[in-house]
PDB file of N, CA and C in Angstrom:
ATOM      1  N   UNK A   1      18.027 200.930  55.245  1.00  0.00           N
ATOM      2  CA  UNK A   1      18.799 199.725  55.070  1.00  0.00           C
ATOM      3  C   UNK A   1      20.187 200.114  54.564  1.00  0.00           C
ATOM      4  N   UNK A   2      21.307 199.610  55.539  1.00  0.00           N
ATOM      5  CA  UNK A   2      23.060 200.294  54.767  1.00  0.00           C
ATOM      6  C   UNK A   2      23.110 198.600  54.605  1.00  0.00           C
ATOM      7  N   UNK A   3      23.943 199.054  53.128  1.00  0.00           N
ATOM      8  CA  UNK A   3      24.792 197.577  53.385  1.00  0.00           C
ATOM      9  C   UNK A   3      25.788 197.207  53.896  1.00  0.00           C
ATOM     10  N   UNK A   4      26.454 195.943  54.124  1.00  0.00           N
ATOM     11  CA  UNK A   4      27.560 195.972  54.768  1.00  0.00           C
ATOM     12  C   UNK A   4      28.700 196.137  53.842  1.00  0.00           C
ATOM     13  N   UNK A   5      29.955 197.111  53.949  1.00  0.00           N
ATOM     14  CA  UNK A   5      30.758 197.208  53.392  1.00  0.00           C
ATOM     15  C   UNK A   5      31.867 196.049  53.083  1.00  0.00           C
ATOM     16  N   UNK A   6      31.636 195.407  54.674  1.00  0.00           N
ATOM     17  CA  UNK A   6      32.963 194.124  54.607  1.00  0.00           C
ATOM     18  C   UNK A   6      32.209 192.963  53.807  1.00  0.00           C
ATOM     19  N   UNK A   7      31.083 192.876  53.881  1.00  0.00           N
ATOM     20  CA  UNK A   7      30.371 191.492  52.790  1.00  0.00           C
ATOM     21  C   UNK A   7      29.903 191.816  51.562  1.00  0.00           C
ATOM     22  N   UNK A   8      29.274 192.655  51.505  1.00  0.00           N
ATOM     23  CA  UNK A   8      28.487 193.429  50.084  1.00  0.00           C
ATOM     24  C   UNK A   8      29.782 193.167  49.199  1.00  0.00           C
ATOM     25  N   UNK A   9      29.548 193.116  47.959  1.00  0.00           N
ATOM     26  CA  UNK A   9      30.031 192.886  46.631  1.00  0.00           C
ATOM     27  C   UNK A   9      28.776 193.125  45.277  1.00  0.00           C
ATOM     28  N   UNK A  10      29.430 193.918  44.157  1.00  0.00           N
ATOM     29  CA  UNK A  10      28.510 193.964  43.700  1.00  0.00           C
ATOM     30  C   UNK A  10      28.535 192.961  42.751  1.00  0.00           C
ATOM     31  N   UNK A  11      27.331 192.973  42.305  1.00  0.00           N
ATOM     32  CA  UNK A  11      26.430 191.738  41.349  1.00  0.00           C
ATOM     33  C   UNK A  11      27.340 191.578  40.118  1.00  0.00           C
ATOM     34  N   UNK A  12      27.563 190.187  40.008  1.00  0.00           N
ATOM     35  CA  UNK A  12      28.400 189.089  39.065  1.00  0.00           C
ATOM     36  C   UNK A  12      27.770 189.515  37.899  1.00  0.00           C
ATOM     37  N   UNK A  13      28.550 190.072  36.877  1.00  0.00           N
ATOM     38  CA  UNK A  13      27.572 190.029  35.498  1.00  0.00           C
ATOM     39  C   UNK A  13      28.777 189.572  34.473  1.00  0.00           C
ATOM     40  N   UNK A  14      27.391 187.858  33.691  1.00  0.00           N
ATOM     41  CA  UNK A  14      27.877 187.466  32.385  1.00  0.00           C
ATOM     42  C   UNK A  14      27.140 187.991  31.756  1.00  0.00           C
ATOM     43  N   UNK A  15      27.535 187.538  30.371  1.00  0.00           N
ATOM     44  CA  UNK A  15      26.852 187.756  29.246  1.00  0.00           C
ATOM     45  C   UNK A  15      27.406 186.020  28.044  1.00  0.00           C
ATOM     46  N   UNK A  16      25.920 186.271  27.402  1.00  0.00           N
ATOM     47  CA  UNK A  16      25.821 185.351  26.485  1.00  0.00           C
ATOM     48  C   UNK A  16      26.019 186.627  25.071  1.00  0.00           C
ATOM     49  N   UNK A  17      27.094 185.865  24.085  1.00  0.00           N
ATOM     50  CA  UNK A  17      27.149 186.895  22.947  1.00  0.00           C
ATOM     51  C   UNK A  17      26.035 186.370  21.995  1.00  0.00           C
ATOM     52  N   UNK A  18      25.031 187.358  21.346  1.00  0.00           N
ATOM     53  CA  UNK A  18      23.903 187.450  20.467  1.00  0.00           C
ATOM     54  C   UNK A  18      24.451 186.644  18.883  1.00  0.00           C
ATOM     55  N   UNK A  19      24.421 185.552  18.935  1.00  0.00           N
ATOM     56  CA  UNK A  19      24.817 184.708  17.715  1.00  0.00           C
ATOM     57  C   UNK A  19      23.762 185.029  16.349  1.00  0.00           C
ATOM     58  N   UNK A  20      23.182 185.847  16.842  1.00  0.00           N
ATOM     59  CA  UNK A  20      22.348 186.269  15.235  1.00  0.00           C
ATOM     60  C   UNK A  20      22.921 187.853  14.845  1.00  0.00           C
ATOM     61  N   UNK A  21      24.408 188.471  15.569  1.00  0.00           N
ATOM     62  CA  UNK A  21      24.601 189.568  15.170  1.00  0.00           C
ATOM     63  C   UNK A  21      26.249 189.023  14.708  1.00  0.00           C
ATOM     64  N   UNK A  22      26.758 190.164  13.827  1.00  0.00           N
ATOM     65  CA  UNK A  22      27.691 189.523  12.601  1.00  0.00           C
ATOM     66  C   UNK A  22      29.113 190.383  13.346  1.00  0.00           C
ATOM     67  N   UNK A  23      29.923 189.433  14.669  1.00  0.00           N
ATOM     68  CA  UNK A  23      30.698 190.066  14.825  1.00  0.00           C
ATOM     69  C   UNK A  23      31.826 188.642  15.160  1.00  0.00           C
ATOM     70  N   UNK A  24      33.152 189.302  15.523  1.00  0.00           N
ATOM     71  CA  UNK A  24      34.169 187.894  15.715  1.00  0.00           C
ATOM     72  C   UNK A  24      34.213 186.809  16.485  1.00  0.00           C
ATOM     73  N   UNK A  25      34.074 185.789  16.428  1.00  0.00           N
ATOM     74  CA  UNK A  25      33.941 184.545  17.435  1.00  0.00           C
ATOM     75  C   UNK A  25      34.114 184.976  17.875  1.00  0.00           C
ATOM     76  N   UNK A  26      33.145 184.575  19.161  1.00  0.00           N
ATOM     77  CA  UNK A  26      33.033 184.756  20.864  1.00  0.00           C
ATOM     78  C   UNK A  26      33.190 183.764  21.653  1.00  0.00           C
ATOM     79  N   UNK A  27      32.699 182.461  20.913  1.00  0.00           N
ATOM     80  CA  UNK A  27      32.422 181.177  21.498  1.00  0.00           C
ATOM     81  C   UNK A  27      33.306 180.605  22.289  1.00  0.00           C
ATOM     82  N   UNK A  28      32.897 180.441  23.869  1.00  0.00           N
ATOM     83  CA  UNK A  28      34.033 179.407  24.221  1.00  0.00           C
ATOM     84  C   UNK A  28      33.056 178.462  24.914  1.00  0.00           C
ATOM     85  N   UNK A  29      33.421 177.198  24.173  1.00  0.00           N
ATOM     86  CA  UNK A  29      32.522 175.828  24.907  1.00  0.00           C
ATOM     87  C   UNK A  29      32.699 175.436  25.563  1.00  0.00           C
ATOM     88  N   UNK A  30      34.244 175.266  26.473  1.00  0.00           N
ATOM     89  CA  UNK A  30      34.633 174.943  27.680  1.00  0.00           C
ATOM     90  C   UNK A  30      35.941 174.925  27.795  1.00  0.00           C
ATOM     91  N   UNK A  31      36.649 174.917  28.873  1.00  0.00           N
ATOM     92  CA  UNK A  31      37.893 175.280  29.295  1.00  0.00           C
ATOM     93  C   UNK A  31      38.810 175.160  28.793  1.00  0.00           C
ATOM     94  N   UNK A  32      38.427 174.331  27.714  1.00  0.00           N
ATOM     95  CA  UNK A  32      39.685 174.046  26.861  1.00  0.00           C
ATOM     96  C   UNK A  32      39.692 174.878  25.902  1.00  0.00           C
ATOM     97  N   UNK A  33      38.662 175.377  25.415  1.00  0.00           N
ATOM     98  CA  UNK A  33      38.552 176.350  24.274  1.00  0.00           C
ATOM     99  C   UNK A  33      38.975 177.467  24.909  1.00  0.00           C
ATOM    100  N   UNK A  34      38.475 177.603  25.889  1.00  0.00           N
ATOM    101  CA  UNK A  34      38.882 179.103  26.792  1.00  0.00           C
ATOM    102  C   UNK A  34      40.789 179.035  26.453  1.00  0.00           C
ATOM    103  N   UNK A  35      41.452 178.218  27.128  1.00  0.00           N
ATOM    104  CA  UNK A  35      42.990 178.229  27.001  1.00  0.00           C
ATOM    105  C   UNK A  35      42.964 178.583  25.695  1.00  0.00           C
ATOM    106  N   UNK A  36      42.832 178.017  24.854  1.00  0.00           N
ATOM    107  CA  UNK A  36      43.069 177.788  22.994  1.00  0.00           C
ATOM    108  C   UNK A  36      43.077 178.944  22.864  1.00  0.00           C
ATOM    109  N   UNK A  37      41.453 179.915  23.356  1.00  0.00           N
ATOM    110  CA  UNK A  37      41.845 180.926  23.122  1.00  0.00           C
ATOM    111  C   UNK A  37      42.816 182.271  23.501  1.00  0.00           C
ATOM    112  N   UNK A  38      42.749 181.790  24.659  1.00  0.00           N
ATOM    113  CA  UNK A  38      44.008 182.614  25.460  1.00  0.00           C
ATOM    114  C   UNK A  38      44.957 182.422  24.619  1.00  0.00           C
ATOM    115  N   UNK A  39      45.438 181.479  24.541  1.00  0.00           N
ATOM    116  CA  UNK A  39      46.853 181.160  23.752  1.00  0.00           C
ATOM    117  C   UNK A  39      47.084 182.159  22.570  1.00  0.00           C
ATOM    118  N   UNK A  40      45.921 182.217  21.634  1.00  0.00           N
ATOM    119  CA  UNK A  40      45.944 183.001  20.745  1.00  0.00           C
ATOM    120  C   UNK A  40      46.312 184.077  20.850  1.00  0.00           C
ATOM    121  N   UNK A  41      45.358 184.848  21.653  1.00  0.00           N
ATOM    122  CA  UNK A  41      45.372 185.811  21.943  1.00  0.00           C
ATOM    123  C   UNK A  41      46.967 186.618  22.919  1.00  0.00           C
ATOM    124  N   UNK A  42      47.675 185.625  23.582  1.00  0.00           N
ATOM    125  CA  UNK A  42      49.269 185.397  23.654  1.00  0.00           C
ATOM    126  C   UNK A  42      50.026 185.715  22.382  1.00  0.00           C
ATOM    127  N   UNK A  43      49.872 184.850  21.569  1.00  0.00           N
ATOM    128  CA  UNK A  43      50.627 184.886  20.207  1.00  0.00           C
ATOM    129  C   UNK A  43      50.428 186.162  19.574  1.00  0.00           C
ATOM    130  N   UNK A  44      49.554 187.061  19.571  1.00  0.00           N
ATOM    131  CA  UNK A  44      49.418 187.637  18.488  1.00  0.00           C
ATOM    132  C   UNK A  44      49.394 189.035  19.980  1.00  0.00           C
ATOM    133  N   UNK A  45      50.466 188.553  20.569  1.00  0.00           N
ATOM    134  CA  UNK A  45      50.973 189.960  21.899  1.00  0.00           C
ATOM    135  C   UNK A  45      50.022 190.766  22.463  1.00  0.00           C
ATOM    136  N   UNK A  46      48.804 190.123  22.448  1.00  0.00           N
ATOM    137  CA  UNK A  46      47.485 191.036  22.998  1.00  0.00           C
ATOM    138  C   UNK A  46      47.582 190.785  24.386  1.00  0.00           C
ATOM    139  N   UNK A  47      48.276 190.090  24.664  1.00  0.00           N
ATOM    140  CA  UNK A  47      47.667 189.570  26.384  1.00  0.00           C
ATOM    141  C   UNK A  47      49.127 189.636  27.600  1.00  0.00           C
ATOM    142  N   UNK A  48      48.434 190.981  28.259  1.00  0.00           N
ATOM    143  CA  UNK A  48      49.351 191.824  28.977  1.00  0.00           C
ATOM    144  C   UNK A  48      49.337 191.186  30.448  1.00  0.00           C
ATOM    145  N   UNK A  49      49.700 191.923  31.369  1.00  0.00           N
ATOM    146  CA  UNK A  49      49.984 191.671  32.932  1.00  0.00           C
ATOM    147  C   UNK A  49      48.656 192.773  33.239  1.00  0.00           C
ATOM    148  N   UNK A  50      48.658 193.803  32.274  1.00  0.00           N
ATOM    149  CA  UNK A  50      47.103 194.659  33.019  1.00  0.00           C
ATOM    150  C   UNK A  50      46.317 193.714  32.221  1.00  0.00           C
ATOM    151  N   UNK A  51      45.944 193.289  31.145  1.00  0.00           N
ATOM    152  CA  UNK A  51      44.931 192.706  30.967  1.00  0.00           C
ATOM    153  C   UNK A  51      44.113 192.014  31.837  1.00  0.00           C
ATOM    154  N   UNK A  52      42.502 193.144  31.863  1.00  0.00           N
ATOM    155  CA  UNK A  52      41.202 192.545  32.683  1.00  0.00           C
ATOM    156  C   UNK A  52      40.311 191.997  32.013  1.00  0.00           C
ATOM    157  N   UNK A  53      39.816 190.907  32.933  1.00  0.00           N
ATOM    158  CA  UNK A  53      39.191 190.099  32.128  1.00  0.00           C
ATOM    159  C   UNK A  53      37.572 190.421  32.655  1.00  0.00           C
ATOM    160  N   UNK A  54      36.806 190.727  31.818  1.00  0.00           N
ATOM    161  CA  UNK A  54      35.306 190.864  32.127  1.00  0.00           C
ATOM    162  C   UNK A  54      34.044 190.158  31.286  1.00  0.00           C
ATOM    163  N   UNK A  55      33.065 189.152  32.571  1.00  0.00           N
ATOM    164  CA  UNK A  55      32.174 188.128  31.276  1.00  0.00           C
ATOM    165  C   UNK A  55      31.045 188.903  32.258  1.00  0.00           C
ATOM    166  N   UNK A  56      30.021 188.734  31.207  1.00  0.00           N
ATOM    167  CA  UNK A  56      28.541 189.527  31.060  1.00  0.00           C
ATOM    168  C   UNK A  56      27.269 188.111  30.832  1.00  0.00           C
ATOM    169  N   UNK A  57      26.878 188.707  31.601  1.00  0.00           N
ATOM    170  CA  UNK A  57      25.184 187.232  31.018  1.00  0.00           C
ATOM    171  C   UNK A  57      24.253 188.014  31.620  1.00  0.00           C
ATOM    172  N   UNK A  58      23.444 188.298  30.869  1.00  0.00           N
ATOM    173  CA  UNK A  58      22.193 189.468  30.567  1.00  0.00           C
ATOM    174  C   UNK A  58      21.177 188.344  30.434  1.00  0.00           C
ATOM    175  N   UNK A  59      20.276 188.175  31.234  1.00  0.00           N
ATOM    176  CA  UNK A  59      18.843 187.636  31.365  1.00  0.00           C
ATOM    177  C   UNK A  59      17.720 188.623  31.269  1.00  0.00           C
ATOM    178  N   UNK A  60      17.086 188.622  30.576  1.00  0.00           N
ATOM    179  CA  UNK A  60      15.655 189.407  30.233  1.00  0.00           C
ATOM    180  C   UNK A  60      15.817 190.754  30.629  1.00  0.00           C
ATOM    181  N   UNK A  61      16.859 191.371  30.072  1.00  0.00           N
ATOM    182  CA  UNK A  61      17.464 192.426  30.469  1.00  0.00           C
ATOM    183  C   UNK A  61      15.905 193.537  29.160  1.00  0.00           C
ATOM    184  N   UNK A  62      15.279 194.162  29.636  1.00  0.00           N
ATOM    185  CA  UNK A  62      14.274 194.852  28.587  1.00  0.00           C
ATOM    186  C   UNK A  62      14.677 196.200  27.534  1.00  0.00           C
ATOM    187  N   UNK A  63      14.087 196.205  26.786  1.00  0.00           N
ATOM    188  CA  UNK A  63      15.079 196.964  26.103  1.00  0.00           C
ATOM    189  C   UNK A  63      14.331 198.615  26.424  1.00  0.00           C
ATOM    190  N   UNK A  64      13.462 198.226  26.628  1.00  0.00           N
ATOM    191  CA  UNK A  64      13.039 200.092  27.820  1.00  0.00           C
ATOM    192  C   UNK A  64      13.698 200.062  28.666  1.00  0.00           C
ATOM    193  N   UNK A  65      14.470 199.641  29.327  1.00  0.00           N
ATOM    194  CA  UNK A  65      15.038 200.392  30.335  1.00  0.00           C
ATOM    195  C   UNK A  65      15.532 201.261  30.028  1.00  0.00           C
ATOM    196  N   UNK A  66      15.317 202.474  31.368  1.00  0.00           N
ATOM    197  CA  UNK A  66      15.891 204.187  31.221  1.00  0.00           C
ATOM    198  C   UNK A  66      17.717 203.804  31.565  1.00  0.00           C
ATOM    199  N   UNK A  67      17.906 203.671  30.504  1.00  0.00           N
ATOM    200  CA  UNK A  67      19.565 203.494  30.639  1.00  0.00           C
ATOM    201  C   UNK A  67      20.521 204.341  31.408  1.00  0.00           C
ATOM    202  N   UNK A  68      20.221 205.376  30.509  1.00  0.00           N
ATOM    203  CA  UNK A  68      21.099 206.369  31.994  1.00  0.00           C
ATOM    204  C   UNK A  68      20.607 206.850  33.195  1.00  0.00           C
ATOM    205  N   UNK A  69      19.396 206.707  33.484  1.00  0.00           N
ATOM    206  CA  UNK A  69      18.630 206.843  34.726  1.00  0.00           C
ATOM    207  C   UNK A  69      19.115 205.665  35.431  1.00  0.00           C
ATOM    208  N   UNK A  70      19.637 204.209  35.169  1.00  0.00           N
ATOM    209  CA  UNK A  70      20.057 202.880  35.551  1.00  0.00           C
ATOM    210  C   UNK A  70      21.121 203.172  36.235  1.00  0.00           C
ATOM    211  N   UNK A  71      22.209 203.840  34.899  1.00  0.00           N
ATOM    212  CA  UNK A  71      23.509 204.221  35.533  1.00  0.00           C
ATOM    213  C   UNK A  71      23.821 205.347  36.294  1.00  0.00           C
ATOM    214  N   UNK A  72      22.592 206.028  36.162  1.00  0.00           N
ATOM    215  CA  UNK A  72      23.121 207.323  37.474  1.00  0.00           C
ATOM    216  C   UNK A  72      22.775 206.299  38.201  1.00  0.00           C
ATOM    217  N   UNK A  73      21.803 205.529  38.806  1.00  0.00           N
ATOM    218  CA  UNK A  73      21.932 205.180  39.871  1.00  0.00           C
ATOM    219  C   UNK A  73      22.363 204.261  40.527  1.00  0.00           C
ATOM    220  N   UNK A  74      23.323 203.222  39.677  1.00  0.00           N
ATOM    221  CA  UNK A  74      24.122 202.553  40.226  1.00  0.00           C
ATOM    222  C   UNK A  74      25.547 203.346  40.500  1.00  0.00           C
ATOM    223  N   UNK A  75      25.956 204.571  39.985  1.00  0.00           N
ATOM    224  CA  UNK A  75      27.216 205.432  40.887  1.00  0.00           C
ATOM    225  C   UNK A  75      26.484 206.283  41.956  1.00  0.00           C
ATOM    226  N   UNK A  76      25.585 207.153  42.435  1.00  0.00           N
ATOM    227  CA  UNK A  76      24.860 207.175  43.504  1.00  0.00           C
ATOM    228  C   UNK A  76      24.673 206.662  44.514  1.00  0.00           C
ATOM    229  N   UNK A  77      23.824 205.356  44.302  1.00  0.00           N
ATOM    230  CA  UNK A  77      24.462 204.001  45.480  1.00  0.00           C
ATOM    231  C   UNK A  77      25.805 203.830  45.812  1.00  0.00           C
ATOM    232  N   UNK A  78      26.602 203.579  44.878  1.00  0.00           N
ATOM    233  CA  UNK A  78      27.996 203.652  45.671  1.00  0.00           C
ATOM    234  C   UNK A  78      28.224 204.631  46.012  1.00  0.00           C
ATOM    235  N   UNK A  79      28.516 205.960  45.541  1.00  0.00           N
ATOM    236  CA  UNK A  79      28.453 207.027  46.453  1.00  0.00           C
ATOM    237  C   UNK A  79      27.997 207.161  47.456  1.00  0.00           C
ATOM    238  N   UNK A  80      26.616 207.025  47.514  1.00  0.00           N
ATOM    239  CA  UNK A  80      26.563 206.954  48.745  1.00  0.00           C
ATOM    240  C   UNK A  80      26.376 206.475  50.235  1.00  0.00           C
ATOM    241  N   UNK A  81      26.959 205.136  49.699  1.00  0.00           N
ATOM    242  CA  UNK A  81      27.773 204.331  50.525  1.00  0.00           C
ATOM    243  C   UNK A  81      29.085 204.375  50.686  1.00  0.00           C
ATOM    244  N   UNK A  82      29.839 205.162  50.375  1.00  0.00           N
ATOM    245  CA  UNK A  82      30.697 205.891  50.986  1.00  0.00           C
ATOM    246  C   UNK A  82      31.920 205.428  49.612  1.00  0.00           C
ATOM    247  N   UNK A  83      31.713 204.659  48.690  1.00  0.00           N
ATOM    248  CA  UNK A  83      32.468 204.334  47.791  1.00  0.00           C
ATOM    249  C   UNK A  83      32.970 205.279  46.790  1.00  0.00           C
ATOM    250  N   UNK A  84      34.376 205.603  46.753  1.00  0.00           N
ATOM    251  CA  UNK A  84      34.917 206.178  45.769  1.00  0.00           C
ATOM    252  C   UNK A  84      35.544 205.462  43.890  1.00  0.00           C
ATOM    253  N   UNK A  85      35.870 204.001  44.784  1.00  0.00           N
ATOM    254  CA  UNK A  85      36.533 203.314  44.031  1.00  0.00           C
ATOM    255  C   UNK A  85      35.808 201.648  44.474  1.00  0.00           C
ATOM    256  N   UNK A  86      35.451 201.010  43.820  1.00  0.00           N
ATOM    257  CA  UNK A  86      35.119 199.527  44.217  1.00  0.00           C
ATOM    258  C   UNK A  86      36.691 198.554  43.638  1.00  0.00           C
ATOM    259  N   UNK A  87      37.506 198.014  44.464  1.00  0.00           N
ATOM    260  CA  UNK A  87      38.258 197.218  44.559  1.00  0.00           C
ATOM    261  C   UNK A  87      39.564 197.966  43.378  1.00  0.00           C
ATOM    262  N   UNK A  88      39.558 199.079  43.350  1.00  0.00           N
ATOM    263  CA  UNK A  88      40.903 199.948  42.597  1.00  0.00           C
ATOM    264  C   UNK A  88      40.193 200.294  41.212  1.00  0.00           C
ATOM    265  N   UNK A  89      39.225 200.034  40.965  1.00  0.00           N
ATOM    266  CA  UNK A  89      37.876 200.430  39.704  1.00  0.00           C
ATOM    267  C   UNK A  89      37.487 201.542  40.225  1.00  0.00           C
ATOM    268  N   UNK A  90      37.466 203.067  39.456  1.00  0.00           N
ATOM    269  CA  UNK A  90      36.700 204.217  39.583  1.00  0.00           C
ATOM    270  C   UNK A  90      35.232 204.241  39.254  1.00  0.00           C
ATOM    271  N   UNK A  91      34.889 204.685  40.280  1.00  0.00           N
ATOM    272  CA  UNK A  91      33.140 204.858  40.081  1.00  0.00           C
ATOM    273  C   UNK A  91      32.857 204.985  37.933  1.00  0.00           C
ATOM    274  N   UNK A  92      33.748 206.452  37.627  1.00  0.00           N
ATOM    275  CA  UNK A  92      32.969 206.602  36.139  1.00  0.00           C
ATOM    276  C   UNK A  92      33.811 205.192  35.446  1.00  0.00           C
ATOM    277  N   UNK A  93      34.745 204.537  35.799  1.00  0.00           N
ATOM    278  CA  UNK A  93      34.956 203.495  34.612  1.00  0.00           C
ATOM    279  C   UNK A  93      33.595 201.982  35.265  1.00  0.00           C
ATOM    280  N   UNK A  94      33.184 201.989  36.488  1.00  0.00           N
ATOM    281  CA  UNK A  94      32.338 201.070  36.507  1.00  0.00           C
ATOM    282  C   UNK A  94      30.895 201.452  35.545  1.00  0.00           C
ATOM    283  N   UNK A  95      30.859 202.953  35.800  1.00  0.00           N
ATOM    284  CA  UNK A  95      29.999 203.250  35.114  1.00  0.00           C
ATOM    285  C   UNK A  95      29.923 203.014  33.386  1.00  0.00           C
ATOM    286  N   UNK A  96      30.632 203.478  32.980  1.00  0.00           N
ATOM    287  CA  UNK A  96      31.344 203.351  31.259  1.00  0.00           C
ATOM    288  C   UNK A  96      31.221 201.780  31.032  1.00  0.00           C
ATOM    289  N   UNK A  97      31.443 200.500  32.042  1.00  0.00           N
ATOM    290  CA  UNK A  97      31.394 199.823  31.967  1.00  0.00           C
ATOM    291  C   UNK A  97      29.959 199.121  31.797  1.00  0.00           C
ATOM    292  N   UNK A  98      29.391 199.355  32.631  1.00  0.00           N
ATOM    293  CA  UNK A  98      27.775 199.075  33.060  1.00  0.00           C
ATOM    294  C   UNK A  98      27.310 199.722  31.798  1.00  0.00           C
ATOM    295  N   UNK A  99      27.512 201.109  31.156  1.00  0.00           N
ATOM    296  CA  UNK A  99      26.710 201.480  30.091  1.00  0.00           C
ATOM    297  C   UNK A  99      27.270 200.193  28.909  1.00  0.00           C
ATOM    298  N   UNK A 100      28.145 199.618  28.758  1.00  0.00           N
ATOM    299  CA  UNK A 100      28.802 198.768  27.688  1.00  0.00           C
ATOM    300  C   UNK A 100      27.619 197.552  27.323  1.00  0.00           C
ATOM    301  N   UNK A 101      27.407 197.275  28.792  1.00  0.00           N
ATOM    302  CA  UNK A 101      26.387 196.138  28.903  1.00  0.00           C
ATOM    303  C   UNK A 101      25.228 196.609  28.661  1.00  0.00           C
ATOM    304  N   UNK A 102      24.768 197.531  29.143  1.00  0.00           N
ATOM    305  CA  UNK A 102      22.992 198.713  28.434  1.00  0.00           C
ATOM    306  C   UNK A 102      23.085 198.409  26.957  1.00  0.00           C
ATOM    307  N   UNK A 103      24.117 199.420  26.743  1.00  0.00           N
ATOM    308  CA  UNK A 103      24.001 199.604  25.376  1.00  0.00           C
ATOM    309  C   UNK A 103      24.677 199.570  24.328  1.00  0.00           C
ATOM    310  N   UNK A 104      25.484 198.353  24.499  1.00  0.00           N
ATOM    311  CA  UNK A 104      26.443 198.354  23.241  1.00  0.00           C
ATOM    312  C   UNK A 104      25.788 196.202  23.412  1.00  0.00           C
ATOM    313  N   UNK A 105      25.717 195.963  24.480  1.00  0.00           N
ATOM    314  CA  UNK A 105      25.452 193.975  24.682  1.00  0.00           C
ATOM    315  C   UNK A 105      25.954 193.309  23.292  1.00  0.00           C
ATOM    316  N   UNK A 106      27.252 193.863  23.148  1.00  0.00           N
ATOM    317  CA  UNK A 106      28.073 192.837  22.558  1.00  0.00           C
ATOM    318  C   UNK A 106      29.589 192.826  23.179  1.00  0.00           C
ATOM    319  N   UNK A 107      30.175 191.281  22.788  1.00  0.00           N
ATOM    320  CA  UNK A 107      31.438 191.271  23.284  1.00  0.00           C
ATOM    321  C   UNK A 107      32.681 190.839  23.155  1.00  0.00           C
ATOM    322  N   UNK A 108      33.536 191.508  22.561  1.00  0.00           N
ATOM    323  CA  UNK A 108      34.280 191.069  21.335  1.00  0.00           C
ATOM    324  C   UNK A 108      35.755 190.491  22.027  1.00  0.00           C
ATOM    325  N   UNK A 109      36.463 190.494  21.564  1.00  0.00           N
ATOM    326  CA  UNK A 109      37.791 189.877  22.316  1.00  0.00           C
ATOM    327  C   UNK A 109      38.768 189.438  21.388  1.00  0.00           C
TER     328      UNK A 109
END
């Protein structure tokens, strides 16, 4: 089974932030809070022209999973599907990324 290169995209990942762990508001309740917070985050010169924006939502994600056995093999698959780079993203920063969500599943901003 190849996938198709011109339709394939890989898998959308949110995340819900863990409200029983002791780190900086995360919360945004809806679009308006989202701006509010942008804005802030404007004011206080954090928010660039590279600034990327990345949301995570982890469903029954188990906490055995072989983590780096996960992430070798999500750069593998792209490899070898012929991918060097997915959309100007390097294979090891998707990777670095994907481990963020394994094993760090928090998300600060």
């Amino acid at each position: 089974m190849m996938p198709n290169r011109i339709k394939c995209q890989l898998a959308h990942l949110y995340f819900n932030p863990k409200t029983h762990k002791e780190c900086q508001n995360t919360t945004i309740i809806d679009g308006t809070s989202l701006i509010q917070a942008l804005h802030q985050y404007m004011r206080k010169g954090l928010f660039k022209s590279t600034t990327l924006f990345c949301t995570f939502d982890i469903h029954n994600l188990y906490t055995m999973l072989p983590q780096e056995e996960a992430l070798d093999i999500l750069v593998e698959f792209l490899h070898v599907h012929g991918y060097t780079k997915v959309k100007g993203i390097p294979l090891e920063t998707i990777r670095l990324l994907a481990s963020i969500v394994l094993k760090e599943n928090v998300f600060v901003y």
